[in-house]
PDB file of N, CA and C in Angstrom:
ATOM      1  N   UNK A   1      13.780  65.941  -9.069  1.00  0.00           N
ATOM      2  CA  UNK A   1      13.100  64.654  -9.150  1.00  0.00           C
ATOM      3  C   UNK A   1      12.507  64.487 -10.539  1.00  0.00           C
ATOM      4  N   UNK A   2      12.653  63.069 -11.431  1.00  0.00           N
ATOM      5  CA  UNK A   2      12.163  63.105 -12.296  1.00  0.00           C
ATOM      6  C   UNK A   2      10.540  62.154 -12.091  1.00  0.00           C
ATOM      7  N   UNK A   3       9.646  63.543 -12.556  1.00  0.00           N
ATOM      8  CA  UNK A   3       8.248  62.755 -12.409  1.00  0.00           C
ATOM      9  C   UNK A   3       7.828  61.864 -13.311  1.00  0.00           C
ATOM     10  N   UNK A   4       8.434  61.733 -14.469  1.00  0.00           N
ATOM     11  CA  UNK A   4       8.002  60.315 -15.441  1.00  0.00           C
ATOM     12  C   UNK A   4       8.178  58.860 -15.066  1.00  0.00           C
ATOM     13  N   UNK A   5       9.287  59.333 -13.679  1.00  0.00           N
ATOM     14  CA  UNK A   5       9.685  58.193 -13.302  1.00  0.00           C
ATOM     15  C   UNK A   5       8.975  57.367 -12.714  1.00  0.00           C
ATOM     16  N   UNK A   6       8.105  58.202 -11.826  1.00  0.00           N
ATOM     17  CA  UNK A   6       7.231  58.178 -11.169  1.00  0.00           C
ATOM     18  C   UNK A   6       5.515  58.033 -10.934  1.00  0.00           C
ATOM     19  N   UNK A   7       5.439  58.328 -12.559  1.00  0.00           N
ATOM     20  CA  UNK A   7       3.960  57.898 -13.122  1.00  0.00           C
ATOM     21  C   UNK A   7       3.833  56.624 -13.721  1.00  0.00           C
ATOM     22  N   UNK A   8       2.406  56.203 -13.992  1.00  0.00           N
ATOM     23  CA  UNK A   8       2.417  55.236 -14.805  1.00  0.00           C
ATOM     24  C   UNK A   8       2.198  55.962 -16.220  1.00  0.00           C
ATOM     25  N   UNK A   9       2.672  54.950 -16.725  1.00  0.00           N
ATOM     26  CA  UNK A   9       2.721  55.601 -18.705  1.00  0.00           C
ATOM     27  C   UNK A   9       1.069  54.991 -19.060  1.00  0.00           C
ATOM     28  N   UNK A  10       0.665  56.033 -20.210  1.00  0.00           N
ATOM     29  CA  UNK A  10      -0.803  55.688 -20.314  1.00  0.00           C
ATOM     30  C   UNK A  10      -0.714  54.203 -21.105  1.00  0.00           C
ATOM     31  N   UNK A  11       0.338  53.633 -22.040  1.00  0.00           N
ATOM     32  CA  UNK A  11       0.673  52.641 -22.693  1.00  0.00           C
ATOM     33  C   UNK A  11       0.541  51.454 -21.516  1.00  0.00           C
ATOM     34  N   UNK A  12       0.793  51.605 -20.422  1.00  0.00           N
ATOM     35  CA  UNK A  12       0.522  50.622 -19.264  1.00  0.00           C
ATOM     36  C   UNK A  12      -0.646  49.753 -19.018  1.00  0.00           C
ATOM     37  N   UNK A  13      -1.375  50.136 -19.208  1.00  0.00           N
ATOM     38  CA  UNK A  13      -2.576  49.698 -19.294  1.00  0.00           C
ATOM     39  C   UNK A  13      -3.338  50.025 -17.769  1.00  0.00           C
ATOM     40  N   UNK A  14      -2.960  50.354 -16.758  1.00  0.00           N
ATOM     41  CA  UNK A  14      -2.892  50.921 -16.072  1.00  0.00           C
ATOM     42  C   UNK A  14      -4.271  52.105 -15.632  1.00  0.00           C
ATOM     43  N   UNK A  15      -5.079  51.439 -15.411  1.00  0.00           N
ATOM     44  CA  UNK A  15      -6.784  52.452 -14.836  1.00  0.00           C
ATOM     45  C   UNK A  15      -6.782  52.791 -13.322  1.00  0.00           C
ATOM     46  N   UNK A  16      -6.933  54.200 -13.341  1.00  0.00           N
ATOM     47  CA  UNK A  16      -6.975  54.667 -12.241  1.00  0.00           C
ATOM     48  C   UNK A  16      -7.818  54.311 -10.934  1.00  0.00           C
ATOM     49  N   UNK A  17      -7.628  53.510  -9.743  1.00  0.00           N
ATOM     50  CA  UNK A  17      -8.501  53.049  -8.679  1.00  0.00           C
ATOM     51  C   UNK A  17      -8.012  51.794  -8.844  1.00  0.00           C
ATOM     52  N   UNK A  18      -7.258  50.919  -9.608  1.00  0.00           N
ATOM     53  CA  UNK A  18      -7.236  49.642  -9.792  1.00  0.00           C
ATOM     54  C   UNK A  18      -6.359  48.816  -8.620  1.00  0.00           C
ATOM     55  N   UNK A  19      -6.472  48.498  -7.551  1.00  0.00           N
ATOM     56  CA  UNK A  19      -6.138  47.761  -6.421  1.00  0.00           C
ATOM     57  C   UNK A  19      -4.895  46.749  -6.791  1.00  0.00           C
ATOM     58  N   UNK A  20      -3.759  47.037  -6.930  1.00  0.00           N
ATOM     59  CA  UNK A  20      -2.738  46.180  -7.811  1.00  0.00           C
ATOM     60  C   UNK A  20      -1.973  45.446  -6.530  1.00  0.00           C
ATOM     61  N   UNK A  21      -2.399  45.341  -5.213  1.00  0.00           N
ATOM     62  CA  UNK A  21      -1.694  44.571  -4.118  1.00  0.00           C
ATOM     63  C   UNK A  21      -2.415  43.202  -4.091  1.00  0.00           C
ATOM     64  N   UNK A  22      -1.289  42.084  -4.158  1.00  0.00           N
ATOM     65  CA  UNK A  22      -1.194  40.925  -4.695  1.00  0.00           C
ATOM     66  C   UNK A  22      -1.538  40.717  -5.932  1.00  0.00           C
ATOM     67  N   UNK A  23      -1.008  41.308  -6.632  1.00  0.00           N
ATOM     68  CA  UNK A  23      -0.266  41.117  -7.928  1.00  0.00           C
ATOM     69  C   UNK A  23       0.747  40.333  -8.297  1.00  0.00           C
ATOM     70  N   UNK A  24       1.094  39.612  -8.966  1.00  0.00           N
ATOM     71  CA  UNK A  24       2.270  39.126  -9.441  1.00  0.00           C
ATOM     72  C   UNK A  24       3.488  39.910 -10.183  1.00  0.00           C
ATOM     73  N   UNK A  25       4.486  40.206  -9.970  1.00  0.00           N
ATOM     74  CA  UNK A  25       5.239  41.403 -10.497  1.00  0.00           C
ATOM     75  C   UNK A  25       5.965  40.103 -11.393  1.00  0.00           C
ATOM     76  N   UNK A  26       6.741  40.549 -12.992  1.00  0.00           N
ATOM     77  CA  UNK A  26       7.582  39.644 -13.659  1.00  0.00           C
ATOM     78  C   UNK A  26       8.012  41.108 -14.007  1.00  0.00           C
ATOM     79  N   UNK A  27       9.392  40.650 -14.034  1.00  0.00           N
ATOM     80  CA  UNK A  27      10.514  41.410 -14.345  1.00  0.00           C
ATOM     81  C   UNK A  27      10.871  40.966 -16.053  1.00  0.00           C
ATOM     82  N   UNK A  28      11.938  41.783 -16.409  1.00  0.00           N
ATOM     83  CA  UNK A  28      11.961  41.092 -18.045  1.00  0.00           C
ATOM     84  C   UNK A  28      12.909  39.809 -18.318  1.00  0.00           C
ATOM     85  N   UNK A  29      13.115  39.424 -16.855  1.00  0.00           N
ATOM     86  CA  UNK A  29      14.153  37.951 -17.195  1.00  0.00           C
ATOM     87  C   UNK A  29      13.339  37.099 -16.318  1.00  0.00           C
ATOM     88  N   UNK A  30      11.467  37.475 -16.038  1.00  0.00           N
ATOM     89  CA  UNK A  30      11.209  36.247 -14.554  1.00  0.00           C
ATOM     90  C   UNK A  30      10.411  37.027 -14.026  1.00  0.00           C
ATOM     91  N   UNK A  31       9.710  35.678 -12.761  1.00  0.00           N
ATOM     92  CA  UNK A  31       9.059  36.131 -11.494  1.00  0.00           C
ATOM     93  C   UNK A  31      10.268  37.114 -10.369  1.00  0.00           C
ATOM     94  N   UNK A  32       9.448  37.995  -9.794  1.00  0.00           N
ATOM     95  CA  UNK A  32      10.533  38.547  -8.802  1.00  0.00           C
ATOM     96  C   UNK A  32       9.310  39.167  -7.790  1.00  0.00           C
ATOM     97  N   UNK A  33       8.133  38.969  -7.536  1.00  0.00           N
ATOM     98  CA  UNK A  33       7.831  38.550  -6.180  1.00  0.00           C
ATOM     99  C   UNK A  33       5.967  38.881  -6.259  1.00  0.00           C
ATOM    100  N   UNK A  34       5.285  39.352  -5.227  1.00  0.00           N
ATOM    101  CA  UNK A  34       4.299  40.277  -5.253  1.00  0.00           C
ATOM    102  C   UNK A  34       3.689  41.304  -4.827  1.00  0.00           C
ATOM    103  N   UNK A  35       2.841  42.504  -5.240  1.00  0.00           N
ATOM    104  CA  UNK A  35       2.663  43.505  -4.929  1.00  0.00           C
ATOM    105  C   UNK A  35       2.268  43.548  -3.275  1.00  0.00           C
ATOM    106  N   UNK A  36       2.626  44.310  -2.175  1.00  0.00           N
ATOM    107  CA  UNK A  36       2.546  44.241  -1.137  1.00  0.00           C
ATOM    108  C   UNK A  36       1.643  45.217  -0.822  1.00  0.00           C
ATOM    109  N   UNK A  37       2.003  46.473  -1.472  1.00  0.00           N
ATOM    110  CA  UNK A  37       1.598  47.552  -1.759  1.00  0.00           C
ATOM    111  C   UNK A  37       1.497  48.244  -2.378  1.00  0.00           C
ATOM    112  N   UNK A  38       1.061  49.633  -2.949  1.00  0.00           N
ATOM    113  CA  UNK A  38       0.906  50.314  -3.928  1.00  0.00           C
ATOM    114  C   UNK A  38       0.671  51.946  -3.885  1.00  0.00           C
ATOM    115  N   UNK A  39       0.803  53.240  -4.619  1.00  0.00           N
ATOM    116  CA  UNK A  39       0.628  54.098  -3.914  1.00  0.00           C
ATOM    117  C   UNK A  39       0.478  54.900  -5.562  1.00  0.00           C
ATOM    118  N   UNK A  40      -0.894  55.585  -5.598  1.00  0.00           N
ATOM    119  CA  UNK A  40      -1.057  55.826  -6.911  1.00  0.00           C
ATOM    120  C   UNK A  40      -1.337  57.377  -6.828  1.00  0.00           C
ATOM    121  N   UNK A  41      -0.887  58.233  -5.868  1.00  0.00           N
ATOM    122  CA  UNK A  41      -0.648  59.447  -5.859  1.00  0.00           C
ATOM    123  C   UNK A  41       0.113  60.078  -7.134  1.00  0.00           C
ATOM    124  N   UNK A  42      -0.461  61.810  -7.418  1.00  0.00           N
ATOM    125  CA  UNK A  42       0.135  62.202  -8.521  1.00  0.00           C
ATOM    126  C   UNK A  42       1.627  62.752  -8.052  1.00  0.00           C
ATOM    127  N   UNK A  43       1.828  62.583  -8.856  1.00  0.00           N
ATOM    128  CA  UNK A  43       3.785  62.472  -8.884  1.00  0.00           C
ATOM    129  C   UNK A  43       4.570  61.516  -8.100  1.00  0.00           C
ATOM    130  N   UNK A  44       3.896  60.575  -7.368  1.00  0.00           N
ATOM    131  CA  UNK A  44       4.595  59.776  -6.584  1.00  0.00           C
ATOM    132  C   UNK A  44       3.972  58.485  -6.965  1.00  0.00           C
ATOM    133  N   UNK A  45       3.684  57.937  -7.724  1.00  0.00           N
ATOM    134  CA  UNK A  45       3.434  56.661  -7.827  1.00  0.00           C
ATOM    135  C   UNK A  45       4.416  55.215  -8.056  1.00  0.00           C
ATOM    136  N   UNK A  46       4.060  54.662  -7.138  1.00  0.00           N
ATOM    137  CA  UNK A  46       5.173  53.659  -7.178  1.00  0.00           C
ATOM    138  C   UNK A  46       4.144  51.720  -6.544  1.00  0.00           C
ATOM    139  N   UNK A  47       5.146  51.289  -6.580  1.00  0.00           N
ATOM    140  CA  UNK A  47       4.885  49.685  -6.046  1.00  0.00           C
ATOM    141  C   UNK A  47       5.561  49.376  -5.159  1.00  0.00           C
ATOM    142  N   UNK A  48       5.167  48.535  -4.441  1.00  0.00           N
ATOM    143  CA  UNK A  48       6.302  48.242  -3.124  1.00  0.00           C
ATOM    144  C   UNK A  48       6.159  46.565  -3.479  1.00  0.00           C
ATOM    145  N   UNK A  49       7.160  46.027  -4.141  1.00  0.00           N
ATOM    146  CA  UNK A  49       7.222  44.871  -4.296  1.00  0.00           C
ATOM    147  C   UNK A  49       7.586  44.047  -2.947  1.00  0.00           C
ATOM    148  N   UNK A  50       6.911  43.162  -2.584  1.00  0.00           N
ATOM    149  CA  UNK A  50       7.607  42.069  -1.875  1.00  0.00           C
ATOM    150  C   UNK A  50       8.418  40.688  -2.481  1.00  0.00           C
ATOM    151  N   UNK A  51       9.967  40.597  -2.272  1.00  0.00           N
ATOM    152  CA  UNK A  51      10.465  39.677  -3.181  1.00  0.00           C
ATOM    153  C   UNK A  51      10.327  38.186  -2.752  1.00  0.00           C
ATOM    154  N   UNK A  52       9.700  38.324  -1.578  1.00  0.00           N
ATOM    155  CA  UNK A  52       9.860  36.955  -1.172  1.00  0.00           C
ATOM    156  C   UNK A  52      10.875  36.120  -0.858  1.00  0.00           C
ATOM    157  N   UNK A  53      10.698  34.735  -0.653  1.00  0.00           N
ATOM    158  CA  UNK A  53      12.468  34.514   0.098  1.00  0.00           C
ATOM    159  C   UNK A  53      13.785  34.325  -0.841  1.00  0.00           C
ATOM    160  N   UNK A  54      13.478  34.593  -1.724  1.00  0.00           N
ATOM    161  CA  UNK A  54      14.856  34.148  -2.481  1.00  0.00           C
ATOM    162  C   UNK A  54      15.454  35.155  -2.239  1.00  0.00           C
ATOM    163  N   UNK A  55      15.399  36.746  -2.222  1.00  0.00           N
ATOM    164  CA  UNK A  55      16.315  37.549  -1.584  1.00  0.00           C
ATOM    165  C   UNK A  55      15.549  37.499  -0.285  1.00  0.00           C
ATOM    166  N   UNK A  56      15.458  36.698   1.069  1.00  0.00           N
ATOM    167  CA  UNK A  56      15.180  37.170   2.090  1.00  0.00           C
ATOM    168  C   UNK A  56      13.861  37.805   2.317  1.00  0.00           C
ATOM    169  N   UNK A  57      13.298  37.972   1.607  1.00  0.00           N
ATOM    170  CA  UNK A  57      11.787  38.452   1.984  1.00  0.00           C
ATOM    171  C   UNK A  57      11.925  39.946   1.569  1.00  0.00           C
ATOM    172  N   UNK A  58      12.952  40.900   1.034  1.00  0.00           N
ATOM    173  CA  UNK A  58      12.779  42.099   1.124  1.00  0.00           C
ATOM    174  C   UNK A  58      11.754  43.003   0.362  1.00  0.00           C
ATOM    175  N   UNK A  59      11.244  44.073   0.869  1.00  0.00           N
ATOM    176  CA  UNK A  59      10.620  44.681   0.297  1.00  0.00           C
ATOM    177  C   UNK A  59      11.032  46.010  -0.316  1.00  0.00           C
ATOM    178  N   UNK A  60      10.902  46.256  -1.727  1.00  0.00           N
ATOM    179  CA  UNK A  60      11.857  47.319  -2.622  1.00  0.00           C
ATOM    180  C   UNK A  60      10.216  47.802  -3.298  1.00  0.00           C
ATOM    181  N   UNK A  61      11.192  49.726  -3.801  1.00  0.00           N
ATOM    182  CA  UNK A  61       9.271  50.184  -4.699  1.00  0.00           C
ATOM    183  C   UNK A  61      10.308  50.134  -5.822  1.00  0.00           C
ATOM    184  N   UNK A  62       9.466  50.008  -6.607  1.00  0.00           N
ATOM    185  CA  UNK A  62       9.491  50.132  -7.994  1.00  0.00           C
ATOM    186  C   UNK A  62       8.583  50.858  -8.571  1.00  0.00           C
ATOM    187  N   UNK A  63       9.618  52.141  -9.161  1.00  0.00           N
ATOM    188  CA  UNK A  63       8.422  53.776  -9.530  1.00  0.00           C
ATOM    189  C   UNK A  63       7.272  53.102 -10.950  1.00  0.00           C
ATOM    190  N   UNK A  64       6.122  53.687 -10.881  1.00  0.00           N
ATOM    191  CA  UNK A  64       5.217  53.581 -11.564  1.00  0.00           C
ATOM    192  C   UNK A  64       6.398  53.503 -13.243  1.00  0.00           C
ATOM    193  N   UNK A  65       6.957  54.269 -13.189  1.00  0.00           N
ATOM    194  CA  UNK A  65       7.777  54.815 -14.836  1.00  0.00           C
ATOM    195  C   UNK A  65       7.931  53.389 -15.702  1.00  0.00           C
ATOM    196  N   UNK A  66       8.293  52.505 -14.634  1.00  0.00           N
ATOM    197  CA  UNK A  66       9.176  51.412 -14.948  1.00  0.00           C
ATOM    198  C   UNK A  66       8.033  50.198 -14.996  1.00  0.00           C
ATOM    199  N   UNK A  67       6.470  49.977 -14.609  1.00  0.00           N
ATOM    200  CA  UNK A  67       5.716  49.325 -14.622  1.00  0.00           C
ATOM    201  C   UNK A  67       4.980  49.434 -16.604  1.00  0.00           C
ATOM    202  N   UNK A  68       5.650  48.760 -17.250  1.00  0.00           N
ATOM    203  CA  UNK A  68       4.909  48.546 -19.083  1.00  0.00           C
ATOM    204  C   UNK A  68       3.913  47.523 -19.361  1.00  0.00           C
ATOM    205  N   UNK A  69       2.873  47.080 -18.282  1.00  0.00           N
ATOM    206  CA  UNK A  69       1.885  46.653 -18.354  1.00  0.00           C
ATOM    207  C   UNK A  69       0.953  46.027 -17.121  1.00  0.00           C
ATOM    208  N   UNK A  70      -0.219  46.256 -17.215  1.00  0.00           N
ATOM    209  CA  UNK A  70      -0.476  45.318 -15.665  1.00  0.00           C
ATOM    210  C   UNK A  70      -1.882  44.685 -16.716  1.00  0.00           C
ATOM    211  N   UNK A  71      -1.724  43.260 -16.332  1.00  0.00           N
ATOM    212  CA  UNK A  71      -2.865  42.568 -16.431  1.00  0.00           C
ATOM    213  C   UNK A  71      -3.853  41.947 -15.674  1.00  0.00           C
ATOM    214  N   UNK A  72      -5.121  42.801 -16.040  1.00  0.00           N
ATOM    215  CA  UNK A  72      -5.860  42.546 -14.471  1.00  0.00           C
ATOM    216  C   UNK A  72      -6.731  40.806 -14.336  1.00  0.00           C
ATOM    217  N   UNK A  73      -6.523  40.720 -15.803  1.00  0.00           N
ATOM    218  CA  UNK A  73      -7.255  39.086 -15.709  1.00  0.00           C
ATOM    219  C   UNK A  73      -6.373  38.425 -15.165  1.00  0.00           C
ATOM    220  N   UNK A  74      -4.778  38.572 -15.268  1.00  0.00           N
ATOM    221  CA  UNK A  74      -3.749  37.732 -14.729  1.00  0.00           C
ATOM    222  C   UNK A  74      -3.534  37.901 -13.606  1.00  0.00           C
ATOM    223  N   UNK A  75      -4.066  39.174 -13.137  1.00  0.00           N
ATOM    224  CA  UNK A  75      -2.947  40.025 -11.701  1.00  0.00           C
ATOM    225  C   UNK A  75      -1.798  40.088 -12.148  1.00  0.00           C
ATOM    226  N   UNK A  76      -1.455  40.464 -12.659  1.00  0.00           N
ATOM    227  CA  UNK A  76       0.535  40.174 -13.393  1.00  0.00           C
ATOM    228  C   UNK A  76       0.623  41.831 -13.392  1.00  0.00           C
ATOM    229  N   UNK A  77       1.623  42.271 -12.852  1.00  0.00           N
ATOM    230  CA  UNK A  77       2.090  43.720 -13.372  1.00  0.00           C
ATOM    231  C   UNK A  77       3.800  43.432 -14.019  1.00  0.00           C
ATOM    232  N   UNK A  78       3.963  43.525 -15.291  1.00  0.00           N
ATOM    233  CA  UNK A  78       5.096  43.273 -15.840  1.00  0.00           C
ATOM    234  C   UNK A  78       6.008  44.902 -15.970  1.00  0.00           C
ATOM    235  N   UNK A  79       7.449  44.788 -15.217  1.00  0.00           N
ATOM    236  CA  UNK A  79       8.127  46.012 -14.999  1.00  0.00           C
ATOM    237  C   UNK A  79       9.513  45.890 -15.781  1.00  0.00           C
ATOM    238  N   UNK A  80       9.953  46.753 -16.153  1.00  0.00           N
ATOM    239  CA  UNK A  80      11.000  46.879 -17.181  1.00  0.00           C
ATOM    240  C   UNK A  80      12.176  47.497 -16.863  1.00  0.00           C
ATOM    241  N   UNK A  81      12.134  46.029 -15.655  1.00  0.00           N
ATOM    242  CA  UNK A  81      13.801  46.032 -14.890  1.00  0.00           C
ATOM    243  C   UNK A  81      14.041  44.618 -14.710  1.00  0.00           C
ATOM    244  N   UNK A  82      15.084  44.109 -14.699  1.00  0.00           N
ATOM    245  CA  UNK A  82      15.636  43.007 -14.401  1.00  0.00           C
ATOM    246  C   UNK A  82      15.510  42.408 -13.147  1.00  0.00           C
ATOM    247  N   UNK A  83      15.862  41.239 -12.444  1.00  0.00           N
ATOM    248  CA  UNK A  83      16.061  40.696 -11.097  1.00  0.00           C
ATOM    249  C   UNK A  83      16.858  41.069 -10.288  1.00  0.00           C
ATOM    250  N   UNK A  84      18.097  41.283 -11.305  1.00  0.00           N
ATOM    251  CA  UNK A  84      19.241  41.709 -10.597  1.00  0.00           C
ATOM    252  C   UNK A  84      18.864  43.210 -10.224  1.00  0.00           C
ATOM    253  N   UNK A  85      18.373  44.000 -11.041  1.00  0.00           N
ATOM    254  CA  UNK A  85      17.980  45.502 -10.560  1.00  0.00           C
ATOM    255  C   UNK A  85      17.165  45.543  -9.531  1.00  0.00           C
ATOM    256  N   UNK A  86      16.037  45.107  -9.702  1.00  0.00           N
ATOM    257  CA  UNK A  86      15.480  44.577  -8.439  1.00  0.00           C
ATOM    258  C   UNK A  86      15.865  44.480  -7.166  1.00  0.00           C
ATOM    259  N   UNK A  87      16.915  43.384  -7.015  1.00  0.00           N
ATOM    260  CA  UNK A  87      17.502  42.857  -6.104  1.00  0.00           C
ATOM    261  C   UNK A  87      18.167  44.190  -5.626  1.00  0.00           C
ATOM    262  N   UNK A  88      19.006  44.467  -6.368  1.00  0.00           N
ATOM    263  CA  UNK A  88      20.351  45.642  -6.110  1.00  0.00           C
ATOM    264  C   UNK A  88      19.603  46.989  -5.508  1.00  0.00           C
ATOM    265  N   UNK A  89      18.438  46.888  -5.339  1.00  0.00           N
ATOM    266  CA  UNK A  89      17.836  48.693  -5.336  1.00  0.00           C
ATOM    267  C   UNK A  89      17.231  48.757  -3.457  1.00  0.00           C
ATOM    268  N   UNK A  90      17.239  50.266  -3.446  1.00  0.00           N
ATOM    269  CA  UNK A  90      17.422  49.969  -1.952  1.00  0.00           C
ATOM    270  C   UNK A  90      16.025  49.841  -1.224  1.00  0.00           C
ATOM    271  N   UNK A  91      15.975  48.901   0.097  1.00  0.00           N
ATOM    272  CA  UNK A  91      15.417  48.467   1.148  1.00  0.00           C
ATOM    273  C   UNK A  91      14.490  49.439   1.264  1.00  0.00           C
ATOM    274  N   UNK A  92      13.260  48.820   1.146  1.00  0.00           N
ATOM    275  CA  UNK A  92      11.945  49.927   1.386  1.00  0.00           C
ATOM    276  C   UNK A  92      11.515  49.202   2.839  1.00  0.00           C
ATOM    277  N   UNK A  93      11.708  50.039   3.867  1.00  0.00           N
ATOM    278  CA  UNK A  93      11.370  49.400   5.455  1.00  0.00           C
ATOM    279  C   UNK A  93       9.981  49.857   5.819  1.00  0.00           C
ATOM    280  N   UNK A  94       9.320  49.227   6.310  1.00  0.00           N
ATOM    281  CA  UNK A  94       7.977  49.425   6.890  1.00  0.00           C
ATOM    282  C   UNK A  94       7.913  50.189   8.342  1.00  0.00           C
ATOM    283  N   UNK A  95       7.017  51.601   7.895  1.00  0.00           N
ATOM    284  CA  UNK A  95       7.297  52.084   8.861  1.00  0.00           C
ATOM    285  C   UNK A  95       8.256  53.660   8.405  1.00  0.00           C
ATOM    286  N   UNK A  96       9.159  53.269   7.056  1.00  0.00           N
ATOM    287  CA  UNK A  96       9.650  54.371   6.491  1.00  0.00           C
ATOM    288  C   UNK A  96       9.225  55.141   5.730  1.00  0.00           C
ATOM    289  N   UNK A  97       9.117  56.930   6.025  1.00  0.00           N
ATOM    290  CA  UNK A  97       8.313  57.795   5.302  1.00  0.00           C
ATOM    291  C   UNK A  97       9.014  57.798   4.062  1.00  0.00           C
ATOM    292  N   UNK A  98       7.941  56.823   3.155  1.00  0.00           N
ATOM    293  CA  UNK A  98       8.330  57.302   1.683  1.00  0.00           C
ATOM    294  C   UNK A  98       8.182  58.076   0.818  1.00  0.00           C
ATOM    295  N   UNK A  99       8.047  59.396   1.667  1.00  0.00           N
ATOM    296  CA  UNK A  99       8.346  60.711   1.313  1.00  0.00           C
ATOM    297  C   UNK A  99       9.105  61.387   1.550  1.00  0.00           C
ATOM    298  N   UNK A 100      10.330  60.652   2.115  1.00  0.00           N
ATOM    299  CA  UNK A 100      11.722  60.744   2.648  1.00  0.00           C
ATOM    300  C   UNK A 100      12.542  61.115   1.527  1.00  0.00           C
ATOM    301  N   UNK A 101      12.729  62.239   1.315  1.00  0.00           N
ATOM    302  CA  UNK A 101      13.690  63.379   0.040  1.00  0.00           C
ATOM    303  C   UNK A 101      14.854  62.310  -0.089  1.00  0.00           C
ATOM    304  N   UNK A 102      16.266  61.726   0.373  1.00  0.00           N
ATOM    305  CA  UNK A 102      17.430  60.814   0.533  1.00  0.00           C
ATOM    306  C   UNK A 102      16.073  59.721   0.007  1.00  0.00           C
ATOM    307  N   UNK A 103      15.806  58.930   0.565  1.00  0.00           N
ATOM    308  CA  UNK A 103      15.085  57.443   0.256  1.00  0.00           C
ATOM    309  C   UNK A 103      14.592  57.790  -1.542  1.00  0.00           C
ATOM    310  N   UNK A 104      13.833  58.926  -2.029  1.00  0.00           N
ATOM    311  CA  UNK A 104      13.430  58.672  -3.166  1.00  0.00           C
ATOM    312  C   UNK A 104      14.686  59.207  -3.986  1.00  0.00           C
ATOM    313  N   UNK A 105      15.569  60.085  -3.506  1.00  0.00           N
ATOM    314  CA  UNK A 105      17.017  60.340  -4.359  1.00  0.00           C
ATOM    315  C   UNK A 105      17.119  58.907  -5.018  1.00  0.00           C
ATOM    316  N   UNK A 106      17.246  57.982  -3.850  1.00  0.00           N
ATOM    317  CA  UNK A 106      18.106  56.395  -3.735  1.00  0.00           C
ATOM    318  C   UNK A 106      17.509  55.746  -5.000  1.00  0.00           C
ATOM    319  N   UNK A 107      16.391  55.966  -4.834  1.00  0.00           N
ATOM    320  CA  UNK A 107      15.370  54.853  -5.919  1.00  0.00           C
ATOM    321  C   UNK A 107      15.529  55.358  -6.931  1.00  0.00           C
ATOM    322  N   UNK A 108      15.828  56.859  -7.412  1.00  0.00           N
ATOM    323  CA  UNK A 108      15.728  57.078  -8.924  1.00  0.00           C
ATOM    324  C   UNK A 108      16.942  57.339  -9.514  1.00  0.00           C
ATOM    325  N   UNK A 109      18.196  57.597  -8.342  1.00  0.00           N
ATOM    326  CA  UNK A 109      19.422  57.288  -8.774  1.00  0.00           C
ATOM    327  C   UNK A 109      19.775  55.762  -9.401  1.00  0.00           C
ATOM    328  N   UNK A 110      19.632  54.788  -8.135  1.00  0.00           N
ATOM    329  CA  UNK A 110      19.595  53.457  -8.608  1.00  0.00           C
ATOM    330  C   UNK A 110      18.618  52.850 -10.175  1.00  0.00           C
ATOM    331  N   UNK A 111      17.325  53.227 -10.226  1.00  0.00           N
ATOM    332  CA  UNK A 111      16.782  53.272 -11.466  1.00  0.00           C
ATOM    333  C   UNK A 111      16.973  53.770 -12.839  1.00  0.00           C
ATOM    334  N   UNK A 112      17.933  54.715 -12.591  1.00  0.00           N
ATOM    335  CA  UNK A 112      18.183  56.330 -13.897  1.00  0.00           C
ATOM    336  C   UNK A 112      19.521  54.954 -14.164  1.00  0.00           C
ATOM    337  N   UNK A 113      20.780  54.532 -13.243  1.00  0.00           N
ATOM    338  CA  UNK A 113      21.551  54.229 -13.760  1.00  0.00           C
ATOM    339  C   UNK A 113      21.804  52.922 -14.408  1.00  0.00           C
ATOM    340  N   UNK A 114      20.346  52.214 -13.549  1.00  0.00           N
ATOM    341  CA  UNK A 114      20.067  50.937 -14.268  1.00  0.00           C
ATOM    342  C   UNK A 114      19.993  50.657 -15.727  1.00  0.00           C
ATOM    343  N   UNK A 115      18.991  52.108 -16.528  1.00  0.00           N
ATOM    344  CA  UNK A 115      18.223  52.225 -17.321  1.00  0.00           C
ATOM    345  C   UNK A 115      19.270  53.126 -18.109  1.00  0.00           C
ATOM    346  N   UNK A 116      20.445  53.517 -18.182  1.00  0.00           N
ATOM    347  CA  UNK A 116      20.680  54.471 -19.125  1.00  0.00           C
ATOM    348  C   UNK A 116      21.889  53.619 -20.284  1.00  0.00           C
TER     349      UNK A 116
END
């Protein structure tokens, strides 16, 4: 597992305790939904975006690695993936242990190949 993937970068702006559910997430081409949830554990930090209906309502995390700024006057957390990546990455279900070894393979396979 790569843990950088998985942290927030100190360049983030990013303060520890900071409540980032309902947030506005913008991707680097756009809006792509809002924070539903959040999970700021060490080595596992991630977002659970909700996309709202334009894909169907789904809900996808997006690892801390990939979050390059959050603005707390805006609520805006800006992430440094596209819509389409977004879209394409797999189904975070409620109710699913996302500490599920296969489920976080999924997310950082799909992320590593987005990004390389």
């Amino acid at each position: 597992m790569d843990t950088r993937m998985w942290a927030y970068a100190r360049s983030s702006g990013h303060a520890a305790g900071t409540d980032l559910t309902g947030f506005k997430v913008e991707a680097t081409d756009g809006h792509i939904g809002r924070i539903d949830r959040h999970s700021a554990d060490a080595g596992r930090s991630y977002i659970v975006v909700d996309t709202g209906p334009w894909i169907f309502g789904r809900h996808v995390v997006v690892p801390a690695g990939l979050v390059k700024a959050v603005d707390v006057a805006e609520e805006t957390v800006h992430v440094a993936a596209t819509k389409d990546e977004i879209k394409a990455s797999p189904d975070f279900e409620s109710g699913r242990d996302e500490d599920e070894v296969a489920f976080i393979r999924l997310v950082e396979e799909h992320y590593t190949k987005s990004h390389m």
